[in-house]
Each structure stands twice: as structure tokens, then as C-alpha cells.
Protein backbone atom coordinates (compact mmCIF):
# COMPACT_ATOMS: atom_id res chain seq x y z
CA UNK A 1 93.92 125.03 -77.25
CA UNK A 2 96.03 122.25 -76.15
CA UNK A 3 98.56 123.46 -73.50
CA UNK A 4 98.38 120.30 -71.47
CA UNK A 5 99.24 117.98 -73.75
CA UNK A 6 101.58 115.17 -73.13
CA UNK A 7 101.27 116.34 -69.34
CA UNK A 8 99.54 113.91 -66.29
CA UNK A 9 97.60 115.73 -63.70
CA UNK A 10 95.95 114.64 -60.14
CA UNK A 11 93.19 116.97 -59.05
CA UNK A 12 92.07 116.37 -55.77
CA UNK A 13 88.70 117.58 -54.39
CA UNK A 14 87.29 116.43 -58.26
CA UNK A 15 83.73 115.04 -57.94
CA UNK A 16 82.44 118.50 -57.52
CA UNK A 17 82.76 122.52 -57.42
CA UNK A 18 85.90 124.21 -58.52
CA UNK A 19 87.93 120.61 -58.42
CA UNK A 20 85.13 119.04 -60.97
CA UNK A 21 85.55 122.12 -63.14
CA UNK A 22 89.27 122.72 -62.87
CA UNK A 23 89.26 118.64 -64.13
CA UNK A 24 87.37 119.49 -66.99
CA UNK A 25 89.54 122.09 -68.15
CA UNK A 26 92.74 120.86 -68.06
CA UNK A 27 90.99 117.49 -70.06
CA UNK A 28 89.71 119.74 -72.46
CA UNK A 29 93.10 121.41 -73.27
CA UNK A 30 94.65 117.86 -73.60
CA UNK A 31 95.86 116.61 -70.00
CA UNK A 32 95.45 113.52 -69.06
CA UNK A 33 93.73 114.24 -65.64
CA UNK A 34 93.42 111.53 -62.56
CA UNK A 35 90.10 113.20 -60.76
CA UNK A 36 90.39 112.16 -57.34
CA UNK A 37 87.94 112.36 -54.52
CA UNK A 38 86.56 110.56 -51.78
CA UNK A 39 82.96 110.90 -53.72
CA UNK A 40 82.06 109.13 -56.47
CA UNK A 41 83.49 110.93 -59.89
CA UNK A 42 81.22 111.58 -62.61
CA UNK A 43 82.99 113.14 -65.63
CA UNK A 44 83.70 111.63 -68.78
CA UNK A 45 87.16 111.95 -70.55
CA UNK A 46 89.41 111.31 -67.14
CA UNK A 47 90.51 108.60 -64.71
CA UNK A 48 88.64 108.50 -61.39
CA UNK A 49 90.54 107.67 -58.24
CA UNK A 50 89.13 106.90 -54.65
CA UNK A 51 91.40 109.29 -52.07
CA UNK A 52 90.93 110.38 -48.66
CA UNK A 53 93.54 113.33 -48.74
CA UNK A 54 93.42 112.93 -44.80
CA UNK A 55 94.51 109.12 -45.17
CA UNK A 56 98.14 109.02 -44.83
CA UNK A 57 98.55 105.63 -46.06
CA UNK A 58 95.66 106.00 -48.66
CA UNK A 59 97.73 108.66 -49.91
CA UNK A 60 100.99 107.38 -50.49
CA UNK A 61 99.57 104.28 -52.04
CA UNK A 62 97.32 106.45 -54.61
CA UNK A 63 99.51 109.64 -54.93
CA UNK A 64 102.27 107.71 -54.55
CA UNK A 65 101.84 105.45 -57.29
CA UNK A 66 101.97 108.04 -60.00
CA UNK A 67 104.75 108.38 -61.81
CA UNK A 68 104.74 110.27 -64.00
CA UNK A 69 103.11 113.80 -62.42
CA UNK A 70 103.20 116.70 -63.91
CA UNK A 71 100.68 118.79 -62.14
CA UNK A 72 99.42 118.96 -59.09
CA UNK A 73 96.25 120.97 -58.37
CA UNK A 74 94.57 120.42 -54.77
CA UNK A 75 91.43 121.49 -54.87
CA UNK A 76 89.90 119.14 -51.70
CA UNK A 77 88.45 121.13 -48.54
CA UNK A 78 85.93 121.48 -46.26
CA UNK A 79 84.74 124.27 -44.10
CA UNK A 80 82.75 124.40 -40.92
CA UNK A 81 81.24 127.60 -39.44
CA UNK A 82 80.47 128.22 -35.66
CA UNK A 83 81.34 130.20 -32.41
CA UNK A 84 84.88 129.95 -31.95
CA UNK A 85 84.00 129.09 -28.38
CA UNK A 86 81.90 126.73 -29.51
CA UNK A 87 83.91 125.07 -32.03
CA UNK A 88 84.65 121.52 -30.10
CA UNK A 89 88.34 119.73 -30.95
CA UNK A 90 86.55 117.32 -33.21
CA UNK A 91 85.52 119.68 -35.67
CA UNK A 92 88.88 121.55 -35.50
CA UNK A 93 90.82 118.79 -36.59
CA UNK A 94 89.08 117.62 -38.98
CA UNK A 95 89.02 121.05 -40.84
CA UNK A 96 92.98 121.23 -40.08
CA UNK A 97 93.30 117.56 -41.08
CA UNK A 98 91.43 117.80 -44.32
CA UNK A 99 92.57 121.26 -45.45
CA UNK A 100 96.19 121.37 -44.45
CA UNK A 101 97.22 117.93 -43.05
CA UNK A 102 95.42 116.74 -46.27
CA UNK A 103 97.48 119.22 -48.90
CA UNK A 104 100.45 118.30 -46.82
CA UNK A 105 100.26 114.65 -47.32
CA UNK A 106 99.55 115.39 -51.19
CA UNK A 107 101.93 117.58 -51.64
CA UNK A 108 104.43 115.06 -50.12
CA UNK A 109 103.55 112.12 -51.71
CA UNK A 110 103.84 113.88 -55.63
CA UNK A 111 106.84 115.57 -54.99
CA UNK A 112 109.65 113.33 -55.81
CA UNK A 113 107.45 112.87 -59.34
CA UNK A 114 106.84 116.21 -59.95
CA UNK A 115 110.61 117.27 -59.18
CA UNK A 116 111.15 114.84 -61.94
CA UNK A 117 109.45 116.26 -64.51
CA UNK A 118 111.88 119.37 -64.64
CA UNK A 119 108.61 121.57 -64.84
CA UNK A 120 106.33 119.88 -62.22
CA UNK A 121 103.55 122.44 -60.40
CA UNK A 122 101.51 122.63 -57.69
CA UNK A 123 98.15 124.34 -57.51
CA UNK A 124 97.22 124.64 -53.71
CA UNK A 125 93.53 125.87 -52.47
CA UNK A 126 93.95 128.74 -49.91
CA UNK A 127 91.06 131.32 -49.47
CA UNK A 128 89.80 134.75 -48.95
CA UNK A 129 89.67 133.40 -45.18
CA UNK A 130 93.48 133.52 -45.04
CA UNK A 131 93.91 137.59 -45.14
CA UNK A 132 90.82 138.67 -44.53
CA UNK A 133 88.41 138.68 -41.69
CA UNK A 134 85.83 135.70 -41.72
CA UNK A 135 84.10 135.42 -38.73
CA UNK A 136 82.75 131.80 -37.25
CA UNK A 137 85.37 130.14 -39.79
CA UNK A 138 88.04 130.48 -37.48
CA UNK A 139 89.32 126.45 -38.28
CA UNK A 140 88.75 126.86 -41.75
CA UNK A 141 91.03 130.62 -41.91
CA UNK A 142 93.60 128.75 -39.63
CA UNK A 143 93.60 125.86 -42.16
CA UNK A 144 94.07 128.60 -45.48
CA UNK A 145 96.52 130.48 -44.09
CA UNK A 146 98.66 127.80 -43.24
CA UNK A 147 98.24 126.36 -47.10
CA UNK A 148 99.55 130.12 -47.99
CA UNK A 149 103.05 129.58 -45.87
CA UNK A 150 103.45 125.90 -46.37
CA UNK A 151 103.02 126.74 -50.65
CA UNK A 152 105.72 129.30 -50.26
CA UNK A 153 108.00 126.88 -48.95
CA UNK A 154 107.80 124.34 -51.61
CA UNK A 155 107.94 126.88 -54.02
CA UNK A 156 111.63 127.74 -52.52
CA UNK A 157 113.04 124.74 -51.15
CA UNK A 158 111.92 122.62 -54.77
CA UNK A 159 112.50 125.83 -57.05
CA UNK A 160 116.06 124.14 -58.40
CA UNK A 161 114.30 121.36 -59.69
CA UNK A 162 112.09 123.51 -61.65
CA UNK A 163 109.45 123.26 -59.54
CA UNK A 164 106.68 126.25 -59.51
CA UNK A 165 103.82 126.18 -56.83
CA UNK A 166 101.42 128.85 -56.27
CA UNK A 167 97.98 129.56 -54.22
CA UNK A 168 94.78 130.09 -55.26
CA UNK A 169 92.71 132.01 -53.41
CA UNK A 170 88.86 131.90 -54.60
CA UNK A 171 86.34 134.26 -52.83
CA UNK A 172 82.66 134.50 -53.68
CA UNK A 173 82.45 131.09 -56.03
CA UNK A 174 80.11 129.00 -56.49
CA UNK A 175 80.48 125.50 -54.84
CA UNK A 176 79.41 122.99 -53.00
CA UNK A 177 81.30 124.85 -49.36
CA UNK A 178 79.46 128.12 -50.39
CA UNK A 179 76.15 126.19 -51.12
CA UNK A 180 76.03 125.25 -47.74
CA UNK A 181 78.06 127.55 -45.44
CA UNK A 182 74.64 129.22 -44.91
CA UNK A 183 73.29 126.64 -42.97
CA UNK A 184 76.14 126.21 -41.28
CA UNK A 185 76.54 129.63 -39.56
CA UNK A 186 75.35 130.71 -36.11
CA UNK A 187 71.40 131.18 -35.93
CA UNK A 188 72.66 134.86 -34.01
CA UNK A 189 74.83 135.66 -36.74
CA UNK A 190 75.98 139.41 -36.67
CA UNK A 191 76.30 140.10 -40.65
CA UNK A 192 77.69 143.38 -40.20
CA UNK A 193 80.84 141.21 -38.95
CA UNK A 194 81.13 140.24 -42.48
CA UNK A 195 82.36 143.73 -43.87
CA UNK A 196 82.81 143.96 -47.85
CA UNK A 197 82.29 140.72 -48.92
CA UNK A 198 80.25 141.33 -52.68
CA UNK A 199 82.61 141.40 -55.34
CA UNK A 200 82.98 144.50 -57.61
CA UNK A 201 82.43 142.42 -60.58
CA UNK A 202 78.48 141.27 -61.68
CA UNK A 203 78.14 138.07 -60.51
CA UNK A 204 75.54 135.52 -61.64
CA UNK A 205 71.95 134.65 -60.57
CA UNK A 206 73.46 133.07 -57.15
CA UNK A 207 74.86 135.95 -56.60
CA UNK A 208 78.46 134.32 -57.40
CA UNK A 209 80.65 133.08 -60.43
CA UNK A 210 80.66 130.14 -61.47
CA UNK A 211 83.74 127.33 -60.61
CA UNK A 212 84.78 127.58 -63.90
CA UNK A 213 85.93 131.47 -63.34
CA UNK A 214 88.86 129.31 -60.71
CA UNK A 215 89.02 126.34 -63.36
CA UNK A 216 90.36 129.09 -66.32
CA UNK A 217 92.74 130.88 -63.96
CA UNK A 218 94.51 127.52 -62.86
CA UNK A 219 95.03 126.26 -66.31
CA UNK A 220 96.54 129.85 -67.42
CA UNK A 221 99.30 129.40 -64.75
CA UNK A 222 99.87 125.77 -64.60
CA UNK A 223 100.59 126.01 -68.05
CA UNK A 224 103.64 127.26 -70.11
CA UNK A 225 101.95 130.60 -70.13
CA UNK A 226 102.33 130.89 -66.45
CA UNK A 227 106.01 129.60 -66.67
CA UNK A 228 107.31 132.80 -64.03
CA UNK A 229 104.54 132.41 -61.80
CA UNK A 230 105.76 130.88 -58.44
CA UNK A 231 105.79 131.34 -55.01
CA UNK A 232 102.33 133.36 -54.56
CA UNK A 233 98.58 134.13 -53.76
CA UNK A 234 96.41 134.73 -56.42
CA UNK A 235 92.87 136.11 -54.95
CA UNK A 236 90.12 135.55 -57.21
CA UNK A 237 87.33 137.50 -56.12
CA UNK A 238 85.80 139.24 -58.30
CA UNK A 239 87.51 142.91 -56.69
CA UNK A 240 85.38 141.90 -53.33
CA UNK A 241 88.42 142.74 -50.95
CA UNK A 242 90.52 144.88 -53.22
């Protein structure tokens, strides 16, 4: 299958997790894929690209600079878990500055390229967090929820230059954020805060799917076959808050 062909794409967040795995896919259905990350980028087939999506000017020079775009899929994030009272400013904005500041500055910087190629799209990372109750992640929910209202607005104000741009919003995947969230959370955490959080689907060994369950989901509507698709969330977990 080769629905990317003759089509550039940046994904962002690509040395690892859903970003490595949503790189591979696209290459494999014929894109030619810039994988950008502040980590080093180990994947064969694509062309690596140092970015700190908080970096303004790192940004524009690297996002900037690539012309032509054709997709946009930003799949760089962080998340850090405590007491909201004991979440210090430091930690807040970084989580804010990565997560939205960061998809912000992306966003900005590929827009006039994308808007030129008459069928440009943008892929944007939201989460479970955004709608649903997540306790200690309060930085983190604040940061997906925002990427929800700020991706409906370029999916309106851009929709006349055939612009589409869309959420993803993955729940119960396996990455490097889930890998270590554990650690992360309060040594008195109350679980029973959590609510329904296990998907209705089986999930693997880890007790989650795999990246690549995001990866095949993102290339179905950034392609031609998700041509109508614009404008909205699309929660991938597995039935786990349906």
C-alpha cells in the first residue's frame, strides 16, 4: 500500500513510542518522513532532524525550512504526575510548554507550507486526560485539552485552503510516558480515583497495545482515505472510557 507517496511528512516526538511507530508507517506506505526529536533517531528509511518543539527559534529554523509539507503529525509530549498542590511552577510549564506551547509553535511554523499543498494535514496528540478524569496529571490534562480546542481552530480558520487537522487521542498505549508514569505517581496514590481505565479490548502482555495500534489509525486519516475527516477527536482506547 502506498498512500503516501509523493507526500513529505515531519513527525515530531519520532525517536520513540507512538512518534517512532507512526514514522515507520507512513515510510512504509511511501512518505518521505523527516523524524524529528530532541533524542537521537534510530530508524532506517527516513531523515532525522534535531528539534526542541519548545524552542521557538529552533523551530522556525527546522520546521520552517520545509517546504514542501504535506503532513504534519505531532506526536512530541511529556507528562508529569503529582499532587496538584504539589505540582511547583517549574514542572507546570514545562508540561504546558512542551505539550501545547510546543504543538503551537509546530503547528505555526508548517502552516504556510501545508496551506500550500491544497491538501496539507495536521495530526495533533491530545489524550484520554482531556475528557476524562486523570488524577495527579492535572498539567498534563490542562496541556491535552488545550491541543483539543487549539486543533479545532486550525481545522476552521485553514479549512479554505484545504487544510484538514484532527486529534488523536490514545489511551492505554504502550510508550515510553506510560512506561514510566508509574514511577511518577504519588507514593499515597488512591487507585480507586482512577475509575474505568482497562480497555474493553484484550490488550497485550503489558497490559496495553502496542504504538503501532495509534501509528495505523493516523495513516488511515492522514491519507486520501480520511479525505472528510477534519475538525475532531478520535479516542483510541481500546473501549476503556466508552
Amino acid at each position: 500500500m502506498n498512500r503516501f507517496e509523493g507526500r513529505r511528512v515531519l513527525v515530531t516526538g519520532a525517536a520513540s513510542g507512538i512518534g517512532r511507530a507512526t514514522a515507520a508507517r507512513l515510510r512504509d506506505e511511501g512518505a518521505e518522513v523527516i523524524a524529528a526529536d530532541v533524542s537521537t533517531i534510530d530508524l532506517d528509511g527516513v531523515t532525522p532532524a534535531q528539534l526542541d518543539v519548545a524552542n521557538e527559534a529552533n523551530v522556525d529554523e527546522v520546521v520552517g525550512a520545509l517546504d514542501p509539507l504535506d503532513i504534519l503529525v505531532n506526536a512530541a509530549g511529556i507528562l508529569r504526575a503529582a499532587h496538584t498542590h504539589e505540582t511547583s511552577l517549574d514542572v507546570w510549564n514545562q508540561v504546558i510548554g512542551i505539550n501545547l506551547t510546543g504543538t503551537f509553535l509546530v503547528c505555526r511554523a508548517a502552516l504556510p507550507a501545508l496551506c500550500r499543498s491544497g491538501r496539507g494535514v495536521i495530526c495533533n496528540f491530545s489524550s484520554t486526560s482531556a475528557r476524562f478524569a486523570h488524577p495527579y496529571m492535572a498539567a498534563y490534562a490542562a496541556s491535552k485539552g488545550g491541543i483539543d480546542a487549539f486543533t479545532h481552530t486550525l481545522a476552521s480558520e485553514y479549512s479554505k485552503s484545504g487544510l484538514r487537522a484532527f486529534n488523536v487521542q490514545p489511551g492505554g498505549i504502550e510508550s515510553g510516558i506510560t512506561a514510566t508514569t508509574g514511577g511518577m505517581l504519588p507514593s499515597d496514590t488512591d487507585w480507586t480515583l482512577f475509575g474505568k481505565t482497562s480497555p474493553l479490548l484484550p490488550p497485550n502482555e503489558s497490559g496495553f497495545a502496542g504504538p503501532e495500534a495509534i501509528a495505523g489509525v493516523i495513516a488511515a486519516l492522514a491519507s486520501d482515505d480520511g479525505k472528510w475527516v477534519t475538525g475532531t477527536d478520535i479516542r483510541i482506547d481500546g473501549g476503556a472510557h466508552g
